[in-house]
Protein backbone atom coordinates (compact mmCIF):
# COMPACT_ATOMS: atom_id res chain seq x y z
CA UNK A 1 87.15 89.03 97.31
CA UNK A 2 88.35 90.25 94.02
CA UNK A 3 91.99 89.29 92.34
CA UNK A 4 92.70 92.80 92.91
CA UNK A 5 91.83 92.98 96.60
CA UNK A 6 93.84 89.68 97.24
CA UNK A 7 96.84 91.32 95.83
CA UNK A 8 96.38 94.72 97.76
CA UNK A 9 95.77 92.06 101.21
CA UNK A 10 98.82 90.34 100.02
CA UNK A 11 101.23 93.36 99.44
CA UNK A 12 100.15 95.13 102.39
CA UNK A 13 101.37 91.95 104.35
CA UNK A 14 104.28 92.12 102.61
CA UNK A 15 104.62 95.18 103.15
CA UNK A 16 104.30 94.41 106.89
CA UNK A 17 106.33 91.60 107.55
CA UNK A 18 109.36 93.14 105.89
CA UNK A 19 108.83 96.50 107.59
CA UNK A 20 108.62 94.21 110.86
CA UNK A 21 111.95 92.67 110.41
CA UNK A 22 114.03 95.85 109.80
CA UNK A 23 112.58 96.67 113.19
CA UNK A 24 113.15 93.58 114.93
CA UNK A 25 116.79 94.10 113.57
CA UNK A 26 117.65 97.30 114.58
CA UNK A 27 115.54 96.26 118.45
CA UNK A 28 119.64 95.56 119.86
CA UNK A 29 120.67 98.90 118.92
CA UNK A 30 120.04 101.91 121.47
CA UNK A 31 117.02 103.78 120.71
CA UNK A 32 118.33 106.65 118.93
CA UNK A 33 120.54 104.43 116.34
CA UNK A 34 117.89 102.01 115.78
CA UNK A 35 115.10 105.12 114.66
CA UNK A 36 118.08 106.10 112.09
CA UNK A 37 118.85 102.59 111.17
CA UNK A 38 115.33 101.76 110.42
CA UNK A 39 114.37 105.25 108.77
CA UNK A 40 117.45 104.99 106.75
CA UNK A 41 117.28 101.24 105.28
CA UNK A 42 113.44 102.34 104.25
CA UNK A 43 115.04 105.71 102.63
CA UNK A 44 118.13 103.71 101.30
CA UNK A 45 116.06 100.62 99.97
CA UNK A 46 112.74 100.86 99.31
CA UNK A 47 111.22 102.05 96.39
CA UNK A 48 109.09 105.37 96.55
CA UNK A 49 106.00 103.47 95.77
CA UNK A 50 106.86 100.93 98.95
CA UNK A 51 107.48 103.91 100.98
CA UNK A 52 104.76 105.51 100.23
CA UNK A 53 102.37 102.79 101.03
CA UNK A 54 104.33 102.06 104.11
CA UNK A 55 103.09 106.00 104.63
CA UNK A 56 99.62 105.61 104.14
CA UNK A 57 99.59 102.40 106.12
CA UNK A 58 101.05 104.04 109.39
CA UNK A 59 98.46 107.08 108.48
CA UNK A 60 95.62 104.50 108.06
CA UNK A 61 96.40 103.06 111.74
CA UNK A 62 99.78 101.07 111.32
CA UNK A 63 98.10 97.94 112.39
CA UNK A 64 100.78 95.06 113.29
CA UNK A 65 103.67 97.55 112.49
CA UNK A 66 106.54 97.00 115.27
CA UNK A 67 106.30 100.57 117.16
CA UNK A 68 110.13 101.24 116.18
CA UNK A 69 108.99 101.13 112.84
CA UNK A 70 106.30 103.47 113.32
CA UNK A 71 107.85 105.99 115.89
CA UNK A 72 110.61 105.81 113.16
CA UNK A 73 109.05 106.43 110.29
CA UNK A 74 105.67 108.79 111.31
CA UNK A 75 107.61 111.80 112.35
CA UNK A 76 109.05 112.15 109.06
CA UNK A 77 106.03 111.09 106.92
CA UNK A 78 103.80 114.31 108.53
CA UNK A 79 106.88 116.09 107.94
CA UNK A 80 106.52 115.90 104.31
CA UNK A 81 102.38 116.61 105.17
């Protein structure tokens, strides 16, 4: 494995596990407020280039991504489509 594809592997984890623990945050809230709590701390706080490989990593599969995350964030990523 290349330097390069380490530091894609690591990112995407990264990526992942941060994702992961917005979701696991907003899990108390009731369903509605935790898909606009997560949606809008990703919007609010992540840089376009981490949302938009947060994007292409739901599109690719979204494998290990808490389903909150996903079911919050995929509606509005084939939005923009």
């Amino acid at each position: 494995m290349s330097h390069d594809e380490m530091h894609r592997t690591g990112t995407k984890d990264k990526l992942v596990r941060m994702a992961n623990q917005i979701a696991a945050f907003f899990e108390a809230y009731p369903r509605t407020e935790a898909l606009d709590g997560v949606a809008a701390h990703i919007r609010n706080f992540w840089t376009p280039r981490m949302r938009k490989q947060l994007t292409e990593y739901i599109e690719a599969g979204a494998e290990g991504l808490s389903p909150l995350l996903t079911a919050a964030i995929a509606p509005k990523a084939k939005a923009k489509s």
